[in-house]
C-alpha atoms as a PDB file:
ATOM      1  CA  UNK A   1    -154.555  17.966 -33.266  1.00  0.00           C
ATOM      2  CA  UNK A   2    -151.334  16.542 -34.417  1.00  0.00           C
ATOM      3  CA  UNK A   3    -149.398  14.641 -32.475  1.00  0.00           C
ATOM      4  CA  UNK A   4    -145.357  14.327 -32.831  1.00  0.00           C
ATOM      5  CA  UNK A   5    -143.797  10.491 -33.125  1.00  0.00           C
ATOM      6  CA  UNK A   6    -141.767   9.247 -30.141  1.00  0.00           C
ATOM      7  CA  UNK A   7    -138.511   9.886 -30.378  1.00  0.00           C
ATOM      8  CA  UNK A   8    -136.476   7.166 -30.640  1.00  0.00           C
ATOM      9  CA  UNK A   9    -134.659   5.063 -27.769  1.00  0.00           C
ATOM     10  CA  UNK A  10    -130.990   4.842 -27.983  1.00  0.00           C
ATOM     11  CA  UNK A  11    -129.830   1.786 -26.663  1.00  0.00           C
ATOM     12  CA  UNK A  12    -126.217   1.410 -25.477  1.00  0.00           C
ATOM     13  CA  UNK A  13    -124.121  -0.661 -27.547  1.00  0.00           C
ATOM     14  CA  UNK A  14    -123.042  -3.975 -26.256  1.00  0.00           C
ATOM     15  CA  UNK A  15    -120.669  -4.185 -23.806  1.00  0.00           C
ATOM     16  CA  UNK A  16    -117.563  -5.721 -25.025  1.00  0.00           C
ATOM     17  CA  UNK A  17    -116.825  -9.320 -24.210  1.00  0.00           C
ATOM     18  CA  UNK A  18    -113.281  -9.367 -22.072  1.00  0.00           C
ATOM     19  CA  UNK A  19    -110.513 -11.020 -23.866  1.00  0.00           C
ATOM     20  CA  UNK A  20    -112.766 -11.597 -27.204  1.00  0.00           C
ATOM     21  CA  UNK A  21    -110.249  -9.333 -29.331  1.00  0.00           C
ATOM     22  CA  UNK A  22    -107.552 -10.933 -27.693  1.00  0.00           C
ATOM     23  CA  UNK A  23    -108.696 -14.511 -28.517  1.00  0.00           C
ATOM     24  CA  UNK A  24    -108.999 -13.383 -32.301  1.00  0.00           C
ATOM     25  CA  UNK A  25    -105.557 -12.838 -32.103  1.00  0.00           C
ATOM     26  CA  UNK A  26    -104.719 -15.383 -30.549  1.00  0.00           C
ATOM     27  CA  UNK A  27    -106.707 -17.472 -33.092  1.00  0.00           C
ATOM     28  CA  UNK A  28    -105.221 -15.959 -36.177  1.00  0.00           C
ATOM     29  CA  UNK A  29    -101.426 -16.477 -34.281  1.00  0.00           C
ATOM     30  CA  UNK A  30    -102.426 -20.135 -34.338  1.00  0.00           C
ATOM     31  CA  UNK A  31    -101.794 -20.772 -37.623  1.00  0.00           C
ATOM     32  CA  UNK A  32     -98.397 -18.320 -37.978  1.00  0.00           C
ATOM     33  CA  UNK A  33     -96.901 -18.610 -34.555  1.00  0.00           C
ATOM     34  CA  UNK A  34     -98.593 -21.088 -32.930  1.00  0.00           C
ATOM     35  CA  UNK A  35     -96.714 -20.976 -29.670  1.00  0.00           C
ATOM     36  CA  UNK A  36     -97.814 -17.536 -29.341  1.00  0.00           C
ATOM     37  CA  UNK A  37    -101.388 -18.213 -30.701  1.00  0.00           C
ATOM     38  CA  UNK A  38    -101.453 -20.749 -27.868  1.00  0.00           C
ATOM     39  CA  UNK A  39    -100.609 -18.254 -25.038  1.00  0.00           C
ATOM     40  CA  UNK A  40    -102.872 -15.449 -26.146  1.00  0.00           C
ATOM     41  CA  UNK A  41    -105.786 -17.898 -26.497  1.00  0.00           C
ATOM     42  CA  UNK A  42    -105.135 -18.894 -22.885  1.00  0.00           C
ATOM     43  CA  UNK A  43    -104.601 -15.818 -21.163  1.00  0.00           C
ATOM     44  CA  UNK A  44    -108.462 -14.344 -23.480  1.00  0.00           C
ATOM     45  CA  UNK A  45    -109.994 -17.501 -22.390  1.00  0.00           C
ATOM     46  CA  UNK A  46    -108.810 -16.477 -18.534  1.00  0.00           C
ATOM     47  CA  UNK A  47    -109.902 -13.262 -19.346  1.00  0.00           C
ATOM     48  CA  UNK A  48    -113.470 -14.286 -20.173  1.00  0.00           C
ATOM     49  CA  UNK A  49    -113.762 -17.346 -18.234  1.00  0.00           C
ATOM     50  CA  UNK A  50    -113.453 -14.428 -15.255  1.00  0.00           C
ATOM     51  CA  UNK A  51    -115.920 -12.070 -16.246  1.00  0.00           C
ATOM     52  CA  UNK A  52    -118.359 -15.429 -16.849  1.00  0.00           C
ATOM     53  CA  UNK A  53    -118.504 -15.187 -20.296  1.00  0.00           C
ATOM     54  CA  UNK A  54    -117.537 -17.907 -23.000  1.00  0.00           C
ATOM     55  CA  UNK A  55    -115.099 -16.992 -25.868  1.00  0.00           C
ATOM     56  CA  UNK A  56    -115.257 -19.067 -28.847  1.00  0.00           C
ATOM     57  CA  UNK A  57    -112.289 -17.517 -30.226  1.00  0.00           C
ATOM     58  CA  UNK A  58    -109.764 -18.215 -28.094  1.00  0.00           C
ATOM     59  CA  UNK A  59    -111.339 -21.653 -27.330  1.00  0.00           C
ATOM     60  CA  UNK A  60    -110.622 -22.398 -30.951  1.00  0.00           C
ATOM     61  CA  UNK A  61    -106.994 -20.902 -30.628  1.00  0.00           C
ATOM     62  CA  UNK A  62    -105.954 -23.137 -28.332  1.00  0.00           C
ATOM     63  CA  UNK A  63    -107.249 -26.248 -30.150  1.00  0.00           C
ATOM     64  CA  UNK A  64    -105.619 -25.075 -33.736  1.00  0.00           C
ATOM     65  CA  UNK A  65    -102.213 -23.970 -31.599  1.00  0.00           C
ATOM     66  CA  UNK A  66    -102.199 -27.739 -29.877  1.00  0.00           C
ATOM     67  CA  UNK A  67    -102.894 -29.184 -33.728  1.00  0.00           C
ATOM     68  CA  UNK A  68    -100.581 -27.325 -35.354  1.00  0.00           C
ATOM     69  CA  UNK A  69     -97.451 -27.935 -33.389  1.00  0.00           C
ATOM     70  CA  UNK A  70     -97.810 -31.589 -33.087  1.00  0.00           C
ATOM     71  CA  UNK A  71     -98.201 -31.529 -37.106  1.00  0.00           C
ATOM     72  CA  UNK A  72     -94.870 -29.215 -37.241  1.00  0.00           C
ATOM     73  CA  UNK A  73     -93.403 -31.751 -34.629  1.00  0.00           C
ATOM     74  CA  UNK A  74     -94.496 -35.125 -36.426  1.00  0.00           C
ATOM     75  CA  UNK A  75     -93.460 -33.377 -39.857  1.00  0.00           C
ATOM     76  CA  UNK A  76     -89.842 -32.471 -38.036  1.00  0.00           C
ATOM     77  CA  UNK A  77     -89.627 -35.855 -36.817  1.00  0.00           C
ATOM     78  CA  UNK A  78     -90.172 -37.526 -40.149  1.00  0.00           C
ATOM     79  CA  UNK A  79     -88.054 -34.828 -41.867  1.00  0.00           C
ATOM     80  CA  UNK A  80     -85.247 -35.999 -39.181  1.00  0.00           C
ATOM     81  CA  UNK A  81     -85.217 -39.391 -39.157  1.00  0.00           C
ATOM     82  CA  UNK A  82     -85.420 -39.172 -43.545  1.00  0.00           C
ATOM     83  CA  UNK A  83     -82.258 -37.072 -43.166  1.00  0.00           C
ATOM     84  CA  UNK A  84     -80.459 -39.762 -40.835  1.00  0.00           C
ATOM     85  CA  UNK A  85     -81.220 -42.195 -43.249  1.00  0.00           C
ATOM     86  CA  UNK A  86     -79.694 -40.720 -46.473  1.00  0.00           C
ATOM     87  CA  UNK A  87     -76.701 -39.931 -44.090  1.00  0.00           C
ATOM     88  CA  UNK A  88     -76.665 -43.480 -43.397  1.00  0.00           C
ATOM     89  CA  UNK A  89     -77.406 -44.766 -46.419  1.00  0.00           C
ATOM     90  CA  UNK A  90     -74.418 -42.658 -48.177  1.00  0.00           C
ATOM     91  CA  UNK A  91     -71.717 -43.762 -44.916  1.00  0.00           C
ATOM     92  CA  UNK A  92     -72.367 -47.276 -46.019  1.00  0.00           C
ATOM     93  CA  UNK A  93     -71.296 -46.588 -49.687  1.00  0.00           C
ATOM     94  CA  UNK A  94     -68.299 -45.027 -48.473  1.00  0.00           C
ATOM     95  CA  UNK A  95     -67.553 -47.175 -45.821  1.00  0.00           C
ATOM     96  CA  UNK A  96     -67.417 -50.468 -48.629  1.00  0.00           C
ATOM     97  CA  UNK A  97     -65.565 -48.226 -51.309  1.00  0.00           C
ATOM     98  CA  UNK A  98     -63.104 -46.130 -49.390  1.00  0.00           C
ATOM     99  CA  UNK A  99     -61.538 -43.275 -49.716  1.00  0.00           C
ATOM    100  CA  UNK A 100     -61.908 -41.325 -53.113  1.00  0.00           C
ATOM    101  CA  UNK A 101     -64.506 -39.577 -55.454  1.00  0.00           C
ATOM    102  CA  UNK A 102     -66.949 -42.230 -56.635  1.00  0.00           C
ATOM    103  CA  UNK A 103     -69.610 -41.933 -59.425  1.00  0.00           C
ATOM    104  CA  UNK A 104     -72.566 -44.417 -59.151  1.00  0.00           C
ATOM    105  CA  UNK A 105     -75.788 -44.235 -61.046  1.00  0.00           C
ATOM    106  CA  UNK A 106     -75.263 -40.459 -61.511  1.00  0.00           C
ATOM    107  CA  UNK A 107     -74.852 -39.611 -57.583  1.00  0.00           C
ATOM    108  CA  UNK A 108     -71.408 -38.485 -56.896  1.00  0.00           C
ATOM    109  CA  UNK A 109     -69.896 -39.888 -53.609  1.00  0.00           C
ATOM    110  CA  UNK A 110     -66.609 -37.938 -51.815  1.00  0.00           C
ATOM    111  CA  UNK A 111     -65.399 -40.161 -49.495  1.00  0.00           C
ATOM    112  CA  UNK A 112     -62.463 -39.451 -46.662  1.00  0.00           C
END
């Protein structure tokens, strides 16, 4: 007597974890737009934190968001206040010579 193998149990795939695609997203927006990056991550990490599940993703997309824009605002600041100076810096030359064209070590001034 020969006896036939069992067939095989399907299993049902995973269900999907709420707002995980959404908190890729949101993580990959972190780095390009992170204003955006920041709002998706939120709104997956709602998303999951409802249906009791924990999303790594958009956890990380709202850390990276928060870095990056206080690096873009630090490096804005800096670029800012460099700016100022050199505007400063080139008022003071023209304020001593007066008006006219000056040359000085190769940097051409055009005061009035």
């Amino acid at each position: 007597m020969t006896t036939s193998a069992p067939a095989p149990v399907q299993t049902a795939p995973a269900a999907p974890v709420p707002g995980k695609t959404l908190g890729i997203v949101g993580l990959v927006l972190a780095f390009l737009a992170p204003l955006v990056g920041l709002v998706l991550s939120i709104v997956a990490k709602s998303q999951s934190k409802k249906a009791g599940v924990k999303n790594t993703p958009a956890t990380a997309g709202i850390w990276v968001s928060i870095v990056v824009m206080v690096l873009t605002l630090v490096i804005v600041g800096i670029t800012v206040a460099m700016s100022m100076s050199a505007v400063n810096a080139a008022l003071e030359v023209c304020n001593q010579l007066g008006e006219g064209i000056y040359e000085i070590d190769g940097v051409t001034y055009t005061c009035g």
